[in-house]
PDB file of N, CA and C in Angstrom:
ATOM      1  N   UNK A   1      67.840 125.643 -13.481  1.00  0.00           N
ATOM      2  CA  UNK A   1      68.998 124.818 -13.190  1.00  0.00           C
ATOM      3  C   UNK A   1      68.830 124.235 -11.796  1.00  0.00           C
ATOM      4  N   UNK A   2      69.032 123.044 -11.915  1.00  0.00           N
ATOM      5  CA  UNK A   2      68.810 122.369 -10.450  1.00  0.00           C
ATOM      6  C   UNK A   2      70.104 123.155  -9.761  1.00  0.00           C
ATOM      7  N   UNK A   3      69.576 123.071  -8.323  1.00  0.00           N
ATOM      8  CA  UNK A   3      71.037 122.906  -7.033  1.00  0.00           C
ATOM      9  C   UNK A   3      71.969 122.197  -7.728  1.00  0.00           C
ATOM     10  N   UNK A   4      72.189 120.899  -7.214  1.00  0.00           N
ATOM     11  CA  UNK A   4      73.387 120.217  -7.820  1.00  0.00           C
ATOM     12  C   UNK A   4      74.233 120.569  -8.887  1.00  0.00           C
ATOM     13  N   UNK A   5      73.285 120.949 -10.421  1.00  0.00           N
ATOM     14  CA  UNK A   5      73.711 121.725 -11.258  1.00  0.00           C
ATOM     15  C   UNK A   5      74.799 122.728 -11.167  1.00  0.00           C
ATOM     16  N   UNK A   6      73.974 123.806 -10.319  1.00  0.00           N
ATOM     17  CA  UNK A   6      74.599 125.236  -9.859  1.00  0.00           C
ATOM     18  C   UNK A   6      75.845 125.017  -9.400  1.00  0.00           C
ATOM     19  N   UNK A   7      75.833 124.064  -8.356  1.00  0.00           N
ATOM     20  CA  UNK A   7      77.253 123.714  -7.221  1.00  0.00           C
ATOM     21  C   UNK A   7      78.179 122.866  -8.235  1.00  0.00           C
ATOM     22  N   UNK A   8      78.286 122.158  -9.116  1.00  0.00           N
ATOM     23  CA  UNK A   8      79.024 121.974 -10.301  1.00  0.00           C
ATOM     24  C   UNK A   8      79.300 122.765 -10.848  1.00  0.00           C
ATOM     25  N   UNK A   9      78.663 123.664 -11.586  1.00  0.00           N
ATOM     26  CA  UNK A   9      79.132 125.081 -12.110  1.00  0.00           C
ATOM     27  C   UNK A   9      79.922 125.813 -11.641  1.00  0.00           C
ATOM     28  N   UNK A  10      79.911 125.975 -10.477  1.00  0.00           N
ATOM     29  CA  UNK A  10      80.491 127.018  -9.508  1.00  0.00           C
ATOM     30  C   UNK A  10      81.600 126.780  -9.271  1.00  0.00           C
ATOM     31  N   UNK A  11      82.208 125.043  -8.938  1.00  0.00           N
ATOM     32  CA  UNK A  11      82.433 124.680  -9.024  1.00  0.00           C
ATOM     33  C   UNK A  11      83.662 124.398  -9.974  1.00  0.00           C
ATOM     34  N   UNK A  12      83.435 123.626 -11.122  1.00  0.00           N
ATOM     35  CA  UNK A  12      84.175 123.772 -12.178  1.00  0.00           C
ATOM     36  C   UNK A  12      84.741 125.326 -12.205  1.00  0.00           C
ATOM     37  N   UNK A  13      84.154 126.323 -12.136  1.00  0.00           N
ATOM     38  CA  UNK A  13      84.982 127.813 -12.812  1.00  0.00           C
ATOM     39  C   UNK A  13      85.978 128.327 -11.978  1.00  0.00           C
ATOM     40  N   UNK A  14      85.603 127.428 -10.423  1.00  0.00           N
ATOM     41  CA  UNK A  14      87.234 127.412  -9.305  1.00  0.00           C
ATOM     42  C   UNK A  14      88.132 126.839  -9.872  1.00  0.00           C
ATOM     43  N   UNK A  15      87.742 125.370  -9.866  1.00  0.00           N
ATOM     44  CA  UNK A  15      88.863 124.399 -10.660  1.00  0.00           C
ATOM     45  C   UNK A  15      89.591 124.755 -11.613  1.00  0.00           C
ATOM     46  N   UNK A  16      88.979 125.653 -12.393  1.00  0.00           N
ATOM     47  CA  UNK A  16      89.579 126.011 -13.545  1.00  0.00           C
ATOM     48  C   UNK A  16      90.304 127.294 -13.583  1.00  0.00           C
ATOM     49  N   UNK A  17      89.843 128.578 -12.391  1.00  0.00           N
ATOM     50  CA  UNK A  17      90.513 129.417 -11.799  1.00  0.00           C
ATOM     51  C   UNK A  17      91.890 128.679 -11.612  1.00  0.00           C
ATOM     52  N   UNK A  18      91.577 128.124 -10.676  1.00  0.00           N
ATOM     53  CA  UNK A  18      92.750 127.770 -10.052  1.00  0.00           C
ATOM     54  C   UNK A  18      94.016 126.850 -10.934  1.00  0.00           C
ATOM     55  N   UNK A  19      93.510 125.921 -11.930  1.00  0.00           N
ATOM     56  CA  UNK A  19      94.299 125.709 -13.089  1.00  0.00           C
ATOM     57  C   UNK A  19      95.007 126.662 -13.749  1.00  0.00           C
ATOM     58  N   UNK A  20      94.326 127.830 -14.050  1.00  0.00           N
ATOM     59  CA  UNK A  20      95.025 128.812 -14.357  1.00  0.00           C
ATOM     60  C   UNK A  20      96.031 129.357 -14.061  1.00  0.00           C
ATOM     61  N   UNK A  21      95.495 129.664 -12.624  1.00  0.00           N
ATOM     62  CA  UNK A  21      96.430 130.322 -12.097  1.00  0.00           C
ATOM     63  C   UNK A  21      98.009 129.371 -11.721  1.00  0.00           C
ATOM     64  N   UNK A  22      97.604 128.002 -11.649  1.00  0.00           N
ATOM     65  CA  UNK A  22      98.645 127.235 -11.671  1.00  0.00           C
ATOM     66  C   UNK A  22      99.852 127.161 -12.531  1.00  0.00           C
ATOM     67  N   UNK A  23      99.159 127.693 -13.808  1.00  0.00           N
ATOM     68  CA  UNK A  23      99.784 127.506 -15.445  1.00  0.00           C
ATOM     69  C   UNK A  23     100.332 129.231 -15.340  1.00  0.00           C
ATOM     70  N   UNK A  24     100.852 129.986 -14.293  1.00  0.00           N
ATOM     71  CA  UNK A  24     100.732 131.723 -14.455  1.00  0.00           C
ATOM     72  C   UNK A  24      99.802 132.009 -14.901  1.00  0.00           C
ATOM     73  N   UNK A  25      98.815 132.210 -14.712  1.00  0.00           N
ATOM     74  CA  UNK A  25      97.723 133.181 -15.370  1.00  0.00           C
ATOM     75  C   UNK A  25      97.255 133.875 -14.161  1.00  0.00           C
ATOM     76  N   UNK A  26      96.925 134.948 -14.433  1.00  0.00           N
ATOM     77  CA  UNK A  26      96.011 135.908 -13.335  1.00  0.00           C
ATOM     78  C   UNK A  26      94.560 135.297 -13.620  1.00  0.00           C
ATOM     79  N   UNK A  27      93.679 134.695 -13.023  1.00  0.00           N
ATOM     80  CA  UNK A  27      92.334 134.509 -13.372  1.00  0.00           C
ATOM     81  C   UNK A  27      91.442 134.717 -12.342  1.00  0.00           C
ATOM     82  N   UNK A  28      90.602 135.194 -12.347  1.00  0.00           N
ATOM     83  CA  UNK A  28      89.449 135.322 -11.512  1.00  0.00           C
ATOM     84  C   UNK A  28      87.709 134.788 -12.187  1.00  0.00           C
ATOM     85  N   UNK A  29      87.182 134.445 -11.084  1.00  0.00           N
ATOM     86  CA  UNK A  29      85.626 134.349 -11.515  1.00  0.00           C
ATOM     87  C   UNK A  29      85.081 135.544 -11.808  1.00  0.00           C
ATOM     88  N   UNK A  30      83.681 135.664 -12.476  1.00  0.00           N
ATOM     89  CA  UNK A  30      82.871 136.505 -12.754  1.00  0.00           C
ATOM     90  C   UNK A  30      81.372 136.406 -12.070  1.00  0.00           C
ATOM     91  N   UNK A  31      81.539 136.017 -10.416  1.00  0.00           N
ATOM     92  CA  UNK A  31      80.361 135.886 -10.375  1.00  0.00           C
ATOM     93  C   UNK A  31      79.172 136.719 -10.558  1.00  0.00           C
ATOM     94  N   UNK A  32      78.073 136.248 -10.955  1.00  0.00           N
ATOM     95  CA  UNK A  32      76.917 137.467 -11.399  1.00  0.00           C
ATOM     96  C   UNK A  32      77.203 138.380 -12.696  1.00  0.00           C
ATOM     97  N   UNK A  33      78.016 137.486 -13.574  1.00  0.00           N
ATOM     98  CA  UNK A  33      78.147 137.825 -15.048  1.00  0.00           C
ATOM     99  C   UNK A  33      77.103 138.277 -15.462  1.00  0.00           C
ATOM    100  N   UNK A  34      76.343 138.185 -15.353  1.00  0.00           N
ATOM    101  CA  UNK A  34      74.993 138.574 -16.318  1.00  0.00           C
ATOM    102  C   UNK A  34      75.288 137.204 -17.591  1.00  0.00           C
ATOM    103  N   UNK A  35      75.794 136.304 -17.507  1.00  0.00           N
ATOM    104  CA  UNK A  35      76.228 135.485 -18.749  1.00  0.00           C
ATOM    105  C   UNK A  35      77.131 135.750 -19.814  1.00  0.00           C
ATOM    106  N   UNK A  36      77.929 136.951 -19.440  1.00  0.00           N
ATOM    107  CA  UNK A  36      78.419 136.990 -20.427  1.00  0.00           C
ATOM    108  C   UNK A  36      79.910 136.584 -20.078  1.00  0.00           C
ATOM    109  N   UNK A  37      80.733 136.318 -19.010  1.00  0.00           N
ATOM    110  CA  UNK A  37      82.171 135.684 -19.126  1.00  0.00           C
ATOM    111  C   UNK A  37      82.020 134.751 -17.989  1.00  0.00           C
ATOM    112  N   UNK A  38      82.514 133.849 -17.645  1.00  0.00           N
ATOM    113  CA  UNK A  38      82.109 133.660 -15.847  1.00  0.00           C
ATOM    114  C   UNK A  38      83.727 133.501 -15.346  1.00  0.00           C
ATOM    115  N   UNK A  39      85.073 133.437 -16.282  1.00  0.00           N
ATOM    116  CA  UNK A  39      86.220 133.890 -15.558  1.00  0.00           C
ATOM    117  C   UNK A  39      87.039 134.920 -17.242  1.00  0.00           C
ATOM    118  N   UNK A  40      87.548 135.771 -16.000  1.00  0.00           N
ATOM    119  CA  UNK A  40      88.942 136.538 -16.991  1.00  0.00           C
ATOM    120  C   UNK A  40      90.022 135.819 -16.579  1.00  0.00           C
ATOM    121  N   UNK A  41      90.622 135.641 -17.914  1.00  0.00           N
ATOM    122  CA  UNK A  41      92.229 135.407 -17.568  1.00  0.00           C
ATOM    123  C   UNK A  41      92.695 136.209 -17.981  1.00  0.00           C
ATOM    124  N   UNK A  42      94.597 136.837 -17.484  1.00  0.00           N
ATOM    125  CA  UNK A  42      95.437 137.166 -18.199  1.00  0.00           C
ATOM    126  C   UNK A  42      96.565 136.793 -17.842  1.00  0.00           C
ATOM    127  N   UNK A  43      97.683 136.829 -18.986  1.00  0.00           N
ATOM    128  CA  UNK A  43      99.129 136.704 -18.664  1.00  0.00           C
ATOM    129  C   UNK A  43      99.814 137.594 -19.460  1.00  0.00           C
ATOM    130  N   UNK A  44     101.150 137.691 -18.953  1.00  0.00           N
ATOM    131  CA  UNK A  44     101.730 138.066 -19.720  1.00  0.00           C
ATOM    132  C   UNK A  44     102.091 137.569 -20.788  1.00  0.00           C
ATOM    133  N   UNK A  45     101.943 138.155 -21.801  1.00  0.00           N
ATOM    134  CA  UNK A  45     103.133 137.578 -23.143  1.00  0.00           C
ATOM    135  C   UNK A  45     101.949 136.965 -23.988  1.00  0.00           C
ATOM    136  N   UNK A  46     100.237 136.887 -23.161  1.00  0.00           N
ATOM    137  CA  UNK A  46      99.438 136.214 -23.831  1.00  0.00           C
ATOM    138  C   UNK A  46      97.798 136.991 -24.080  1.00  0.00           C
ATOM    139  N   UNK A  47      97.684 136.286 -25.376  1.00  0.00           N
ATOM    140  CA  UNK A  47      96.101 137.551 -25.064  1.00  0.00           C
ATOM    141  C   UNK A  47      95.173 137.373 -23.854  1.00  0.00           C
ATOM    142  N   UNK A  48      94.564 138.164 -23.456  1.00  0.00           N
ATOM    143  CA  UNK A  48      93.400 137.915 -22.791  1.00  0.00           C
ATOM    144  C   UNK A  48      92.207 136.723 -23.185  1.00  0.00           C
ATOM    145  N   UNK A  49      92.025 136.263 -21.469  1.00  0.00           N
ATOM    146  CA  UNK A  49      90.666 135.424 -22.254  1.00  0.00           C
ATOM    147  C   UNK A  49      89.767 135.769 -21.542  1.00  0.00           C
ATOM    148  N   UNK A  50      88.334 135.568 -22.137  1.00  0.00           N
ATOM    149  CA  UNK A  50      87.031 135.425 -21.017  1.00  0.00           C
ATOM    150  C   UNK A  50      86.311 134.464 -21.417  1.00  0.00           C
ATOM    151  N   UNK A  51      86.128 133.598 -20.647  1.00  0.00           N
ATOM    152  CA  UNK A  51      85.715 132.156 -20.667  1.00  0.00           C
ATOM    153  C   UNK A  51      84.483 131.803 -19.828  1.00  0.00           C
ATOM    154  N   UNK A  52      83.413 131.118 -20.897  1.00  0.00           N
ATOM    155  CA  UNK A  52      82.421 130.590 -20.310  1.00  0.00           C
ATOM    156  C   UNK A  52      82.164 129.513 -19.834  1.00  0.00           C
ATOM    157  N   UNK A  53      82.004 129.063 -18.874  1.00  0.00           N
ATOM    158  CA  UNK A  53      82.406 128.017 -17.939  1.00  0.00           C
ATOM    159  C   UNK A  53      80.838 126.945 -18.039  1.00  0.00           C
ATOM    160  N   UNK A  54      80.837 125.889 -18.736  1.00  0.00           N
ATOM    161  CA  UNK A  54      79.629 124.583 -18.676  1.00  0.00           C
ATOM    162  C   UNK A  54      80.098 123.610 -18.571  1.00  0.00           C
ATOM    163  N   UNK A  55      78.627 122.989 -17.730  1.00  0.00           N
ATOM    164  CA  UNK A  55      79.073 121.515 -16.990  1.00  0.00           C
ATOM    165  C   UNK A  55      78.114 120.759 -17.397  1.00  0.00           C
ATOM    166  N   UNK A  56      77.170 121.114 -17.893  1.00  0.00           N
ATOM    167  CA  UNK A  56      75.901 120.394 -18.600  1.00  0.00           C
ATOM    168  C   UNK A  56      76.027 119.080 -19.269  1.00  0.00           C
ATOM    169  N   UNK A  57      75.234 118.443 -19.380  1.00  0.00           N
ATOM    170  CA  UNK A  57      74.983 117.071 -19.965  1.00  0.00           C
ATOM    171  C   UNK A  57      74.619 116.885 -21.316  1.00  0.00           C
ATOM    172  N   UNK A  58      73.966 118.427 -20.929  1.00  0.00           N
ATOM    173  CA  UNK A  58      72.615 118.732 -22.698  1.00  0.00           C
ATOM    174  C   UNK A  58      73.931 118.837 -23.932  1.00  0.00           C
ATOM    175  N   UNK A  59      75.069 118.611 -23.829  1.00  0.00           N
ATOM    176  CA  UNK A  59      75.996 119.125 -25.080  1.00  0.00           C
ATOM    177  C   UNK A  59      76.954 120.385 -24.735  1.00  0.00           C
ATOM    178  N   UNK A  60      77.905 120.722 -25.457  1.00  0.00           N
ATOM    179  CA  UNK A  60      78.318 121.841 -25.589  1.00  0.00           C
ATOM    180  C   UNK A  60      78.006 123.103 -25.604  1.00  0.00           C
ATOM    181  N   UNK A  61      76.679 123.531 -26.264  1.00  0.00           N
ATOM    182  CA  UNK A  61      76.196 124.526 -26.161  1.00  0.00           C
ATOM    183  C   UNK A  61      75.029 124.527 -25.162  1.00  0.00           C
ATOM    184  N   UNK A  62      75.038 123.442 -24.718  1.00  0.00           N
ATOM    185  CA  UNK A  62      73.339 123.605 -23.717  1.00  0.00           C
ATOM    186  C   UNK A  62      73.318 124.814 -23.244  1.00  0.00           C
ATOM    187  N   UNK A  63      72.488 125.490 -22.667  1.00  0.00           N
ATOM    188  CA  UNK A  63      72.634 126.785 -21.774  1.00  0.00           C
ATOM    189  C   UNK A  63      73.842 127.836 -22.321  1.00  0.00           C
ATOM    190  N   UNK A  64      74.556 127.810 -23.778  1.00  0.00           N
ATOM    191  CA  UNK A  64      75.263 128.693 -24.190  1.00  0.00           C
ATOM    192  C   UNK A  64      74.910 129.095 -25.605  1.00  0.00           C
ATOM    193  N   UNK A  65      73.549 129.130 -25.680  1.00  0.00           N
ATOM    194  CA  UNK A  65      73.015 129.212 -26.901  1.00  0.00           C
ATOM    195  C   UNK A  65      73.330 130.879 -28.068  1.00  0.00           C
ATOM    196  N   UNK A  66      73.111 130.714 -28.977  1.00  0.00           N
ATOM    197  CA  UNK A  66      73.474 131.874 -29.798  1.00  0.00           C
ATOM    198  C   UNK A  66      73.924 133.239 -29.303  1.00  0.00           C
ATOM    199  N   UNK A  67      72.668 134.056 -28.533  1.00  0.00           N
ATOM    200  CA  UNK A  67      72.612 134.794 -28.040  1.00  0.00           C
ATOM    201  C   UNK A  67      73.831 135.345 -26.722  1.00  0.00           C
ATOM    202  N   UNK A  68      73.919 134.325 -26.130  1.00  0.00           N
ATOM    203  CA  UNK A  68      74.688 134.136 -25.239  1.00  0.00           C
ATOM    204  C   UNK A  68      76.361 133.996 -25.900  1.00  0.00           C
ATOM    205  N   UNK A  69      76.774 133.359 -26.703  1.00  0.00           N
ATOM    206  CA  UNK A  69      77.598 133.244 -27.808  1.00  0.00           C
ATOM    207  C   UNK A  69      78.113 134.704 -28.382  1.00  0.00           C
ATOM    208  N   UNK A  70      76.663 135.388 -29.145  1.00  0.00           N
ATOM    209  CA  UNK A  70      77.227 136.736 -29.517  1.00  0.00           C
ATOM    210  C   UNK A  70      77.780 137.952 -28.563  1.00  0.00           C
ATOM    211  N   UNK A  71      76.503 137.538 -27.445  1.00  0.00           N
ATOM    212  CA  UNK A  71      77.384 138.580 -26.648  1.00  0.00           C
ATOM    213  C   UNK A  71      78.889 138.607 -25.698  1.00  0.00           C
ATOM    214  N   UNK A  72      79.248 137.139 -25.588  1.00  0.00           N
ATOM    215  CA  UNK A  72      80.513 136.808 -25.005  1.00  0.00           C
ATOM    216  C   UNK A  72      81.856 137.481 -26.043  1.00  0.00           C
ATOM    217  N   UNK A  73      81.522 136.969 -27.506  1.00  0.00           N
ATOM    218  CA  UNK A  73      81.944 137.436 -28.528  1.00  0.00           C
ATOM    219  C   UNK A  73      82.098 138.950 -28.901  1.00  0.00           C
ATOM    220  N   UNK A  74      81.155 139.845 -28.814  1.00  0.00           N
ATOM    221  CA  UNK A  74      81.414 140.968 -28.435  1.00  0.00           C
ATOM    222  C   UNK A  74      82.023 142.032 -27.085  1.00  0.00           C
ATOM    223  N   UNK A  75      81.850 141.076 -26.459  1.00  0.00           N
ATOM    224  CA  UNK A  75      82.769 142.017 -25.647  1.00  0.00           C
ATOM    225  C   UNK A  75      84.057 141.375 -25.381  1.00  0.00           C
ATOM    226  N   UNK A  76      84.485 140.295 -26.179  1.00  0.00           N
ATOM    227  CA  UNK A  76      85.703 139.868 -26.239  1.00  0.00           C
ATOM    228  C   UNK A  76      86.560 140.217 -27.341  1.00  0.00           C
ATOM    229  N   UNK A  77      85.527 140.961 -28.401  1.00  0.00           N
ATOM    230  CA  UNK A  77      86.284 141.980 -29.521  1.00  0.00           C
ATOM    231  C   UNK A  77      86.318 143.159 -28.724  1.00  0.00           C
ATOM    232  N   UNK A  78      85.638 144.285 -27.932  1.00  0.00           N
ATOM    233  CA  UNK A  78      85.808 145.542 -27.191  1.00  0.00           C
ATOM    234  C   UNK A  78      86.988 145.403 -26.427  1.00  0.00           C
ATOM    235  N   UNK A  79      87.060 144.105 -25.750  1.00  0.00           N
ATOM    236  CA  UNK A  79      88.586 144.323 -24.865  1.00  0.00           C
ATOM    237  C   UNK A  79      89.377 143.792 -25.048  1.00  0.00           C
ATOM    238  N   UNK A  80      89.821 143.155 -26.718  1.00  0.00           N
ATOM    239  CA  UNK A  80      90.375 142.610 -27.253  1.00  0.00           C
ATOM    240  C   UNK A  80      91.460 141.436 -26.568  1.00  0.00           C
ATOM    241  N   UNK A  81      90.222 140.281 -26.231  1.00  0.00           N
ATOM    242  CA  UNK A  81      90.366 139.410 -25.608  1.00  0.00           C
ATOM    243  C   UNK A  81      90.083 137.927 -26.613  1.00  0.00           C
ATOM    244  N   UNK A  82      90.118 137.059 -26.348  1.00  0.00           N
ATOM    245  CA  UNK A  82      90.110 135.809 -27.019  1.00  0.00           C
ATOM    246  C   UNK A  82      88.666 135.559 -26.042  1.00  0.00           C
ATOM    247  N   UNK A  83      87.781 134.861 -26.722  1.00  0.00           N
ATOM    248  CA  UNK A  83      86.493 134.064 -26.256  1.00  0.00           C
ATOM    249  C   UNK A  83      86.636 132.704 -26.116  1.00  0.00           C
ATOM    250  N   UNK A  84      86.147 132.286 -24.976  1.00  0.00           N
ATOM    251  CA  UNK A  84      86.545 129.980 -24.785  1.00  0.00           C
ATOM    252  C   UNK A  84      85.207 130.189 -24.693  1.00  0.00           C
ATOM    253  N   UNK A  85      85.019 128.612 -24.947  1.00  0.00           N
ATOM    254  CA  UNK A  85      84.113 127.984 -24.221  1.00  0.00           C
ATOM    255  C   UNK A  85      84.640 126.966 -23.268  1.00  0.00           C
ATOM    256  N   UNK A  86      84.563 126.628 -22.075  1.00  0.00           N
ATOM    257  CA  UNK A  86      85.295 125.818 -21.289  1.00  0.00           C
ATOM    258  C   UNK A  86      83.650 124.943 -20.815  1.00  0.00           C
ATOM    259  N   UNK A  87      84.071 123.269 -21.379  1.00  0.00           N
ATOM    260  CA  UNK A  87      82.905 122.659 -20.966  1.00  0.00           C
ATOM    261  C   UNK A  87      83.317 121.380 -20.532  1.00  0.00           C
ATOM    262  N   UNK A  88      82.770 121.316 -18.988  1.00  0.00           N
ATOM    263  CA  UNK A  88      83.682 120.069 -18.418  1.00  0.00           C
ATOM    264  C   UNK A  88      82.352 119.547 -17.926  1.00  0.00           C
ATOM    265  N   UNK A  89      81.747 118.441 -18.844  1.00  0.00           N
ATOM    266  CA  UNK A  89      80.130 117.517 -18.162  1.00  0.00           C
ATOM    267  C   UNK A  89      80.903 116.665 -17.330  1.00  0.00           C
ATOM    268  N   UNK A  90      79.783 116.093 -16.773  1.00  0.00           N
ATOM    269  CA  UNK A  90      80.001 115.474 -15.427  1.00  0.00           C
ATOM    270  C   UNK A  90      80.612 113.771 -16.266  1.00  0.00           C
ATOM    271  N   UNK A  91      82.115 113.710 -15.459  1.00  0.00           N
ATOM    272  CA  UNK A  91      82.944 112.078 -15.612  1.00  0.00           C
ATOM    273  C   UNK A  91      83.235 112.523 -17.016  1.00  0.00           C
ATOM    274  N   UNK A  92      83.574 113.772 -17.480  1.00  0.00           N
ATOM    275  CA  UNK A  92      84.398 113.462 -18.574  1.00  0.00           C
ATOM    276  C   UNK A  92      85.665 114.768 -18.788  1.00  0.00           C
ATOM    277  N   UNK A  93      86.522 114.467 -19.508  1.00  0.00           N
ATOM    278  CA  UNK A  93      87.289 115.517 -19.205  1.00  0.00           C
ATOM    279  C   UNK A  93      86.884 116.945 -20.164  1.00  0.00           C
ATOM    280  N   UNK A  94      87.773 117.837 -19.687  1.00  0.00           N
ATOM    281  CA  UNK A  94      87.471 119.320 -20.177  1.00  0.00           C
ATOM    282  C   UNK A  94      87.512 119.354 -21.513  1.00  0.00           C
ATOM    283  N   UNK A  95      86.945 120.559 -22.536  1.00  0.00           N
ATOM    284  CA  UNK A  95      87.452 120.934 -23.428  1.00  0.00           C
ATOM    285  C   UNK A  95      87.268 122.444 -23.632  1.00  0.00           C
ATOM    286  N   UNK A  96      88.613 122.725 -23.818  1.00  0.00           N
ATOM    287  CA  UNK A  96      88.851 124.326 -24.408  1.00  0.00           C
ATOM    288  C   UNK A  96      87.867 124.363 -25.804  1.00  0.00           C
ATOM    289  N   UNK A  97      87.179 125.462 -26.452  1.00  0.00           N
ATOM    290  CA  UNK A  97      86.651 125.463 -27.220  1.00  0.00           C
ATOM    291  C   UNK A  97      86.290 127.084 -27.543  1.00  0.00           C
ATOM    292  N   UNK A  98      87.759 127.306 -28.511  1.00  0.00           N
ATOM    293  CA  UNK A  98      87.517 128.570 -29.199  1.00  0.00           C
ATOM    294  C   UNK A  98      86.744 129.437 -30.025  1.00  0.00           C
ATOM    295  N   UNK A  99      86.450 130.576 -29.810  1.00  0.00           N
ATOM    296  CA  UNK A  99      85.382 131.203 -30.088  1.00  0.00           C
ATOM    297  C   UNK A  99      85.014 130.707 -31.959  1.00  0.00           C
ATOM    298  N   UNK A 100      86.821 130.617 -32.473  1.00  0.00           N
ATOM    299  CA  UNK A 100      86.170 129.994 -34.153  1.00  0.00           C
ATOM    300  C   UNK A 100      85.890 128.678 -34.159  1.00  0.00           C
ATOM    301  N   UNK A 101      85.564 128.059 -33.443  1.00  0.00           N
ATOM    302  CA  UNK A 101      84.797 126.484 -33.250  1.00  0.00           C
ATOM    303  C   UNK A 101      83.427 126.834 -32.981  1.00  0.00           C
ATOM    304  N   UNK A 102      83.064 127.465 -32.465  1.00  0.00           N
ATOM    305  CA  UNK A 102      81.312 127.749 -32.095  1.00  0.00           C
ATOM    306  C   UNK A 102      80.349 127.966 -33.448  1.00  0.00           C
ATOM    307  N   UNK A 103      79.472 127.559 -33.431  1.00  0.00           N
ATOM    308  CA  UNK A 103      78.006 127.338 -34.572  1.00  0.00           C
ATOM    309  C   UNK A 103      77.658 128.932 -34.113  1.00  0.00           C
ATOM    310  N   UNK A 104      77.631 129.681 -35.558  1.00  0.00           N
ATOM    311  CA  UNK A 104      77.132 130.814 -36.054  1.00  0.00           C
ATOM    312  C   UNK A 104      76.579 131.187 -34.617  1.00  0.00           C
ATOM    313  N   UNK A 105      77.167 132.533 -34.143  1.00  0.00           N
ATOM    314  CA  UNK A 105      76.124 133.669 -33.113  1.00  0.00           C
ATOM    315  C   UNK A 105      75.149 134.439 -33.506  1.00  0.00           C
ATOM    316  N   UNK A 106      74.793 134.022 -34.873  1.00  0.00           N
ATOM    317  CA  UNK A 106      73.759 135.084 -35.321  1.00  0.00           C
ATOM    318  C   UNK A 106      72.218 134.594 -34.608  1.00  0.00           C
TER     319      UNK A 106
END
């Protein structure tokens, strides 16, 4: 991943922290996820989320390929949390993208 890349990434998962937290949500980053959430949310009254945060060009799944998919997915069934995909490419707007929208984790 280029620099520029990275600092977009990093980037976006503040922006979107901080959206959160705008909307009540408790959210924090995950830096040094190992890939598997890069923010938790919670609120009250609402399930948990852990959300993977892309800014890529390559598509929706660029850099969130299967593997990466199943395991977000599993540990969002262990802590019985809801799985996003949160993918905001560069000049276009966000999209939420729930774990039953994603192409097979197998």
């Amino acid at each position: 991943m280029a620099k520029a890349d990275s600092k977009r990434g990093i980037q976006r998962e503040r922006d979107l922290v901080n959206a959160l937290r705008e909307d009540g949500w408790f959210a924090i980053r995950a830096p040094a996820s190992l890939g598997v959430a890069d923010v938790v949310a919670l609120k009250d009254g609402e399930r948990p989320r852990l959300v993977e945060v892309k800014s890529t060009r390559a598509g929706r799944y660029g850099g969130f390929g299967p593997a990466d998919r199943k395991a977000l997915s599993e540990m969002a069934a262990q802590a019985g949390a809801d799985a996003y995909l949160y993918w905001h490419p560069p000049r276009r707007k966000p999209e939420w993208i729930p774990e039953a929208d994603w192409p097979d984790a197998a």
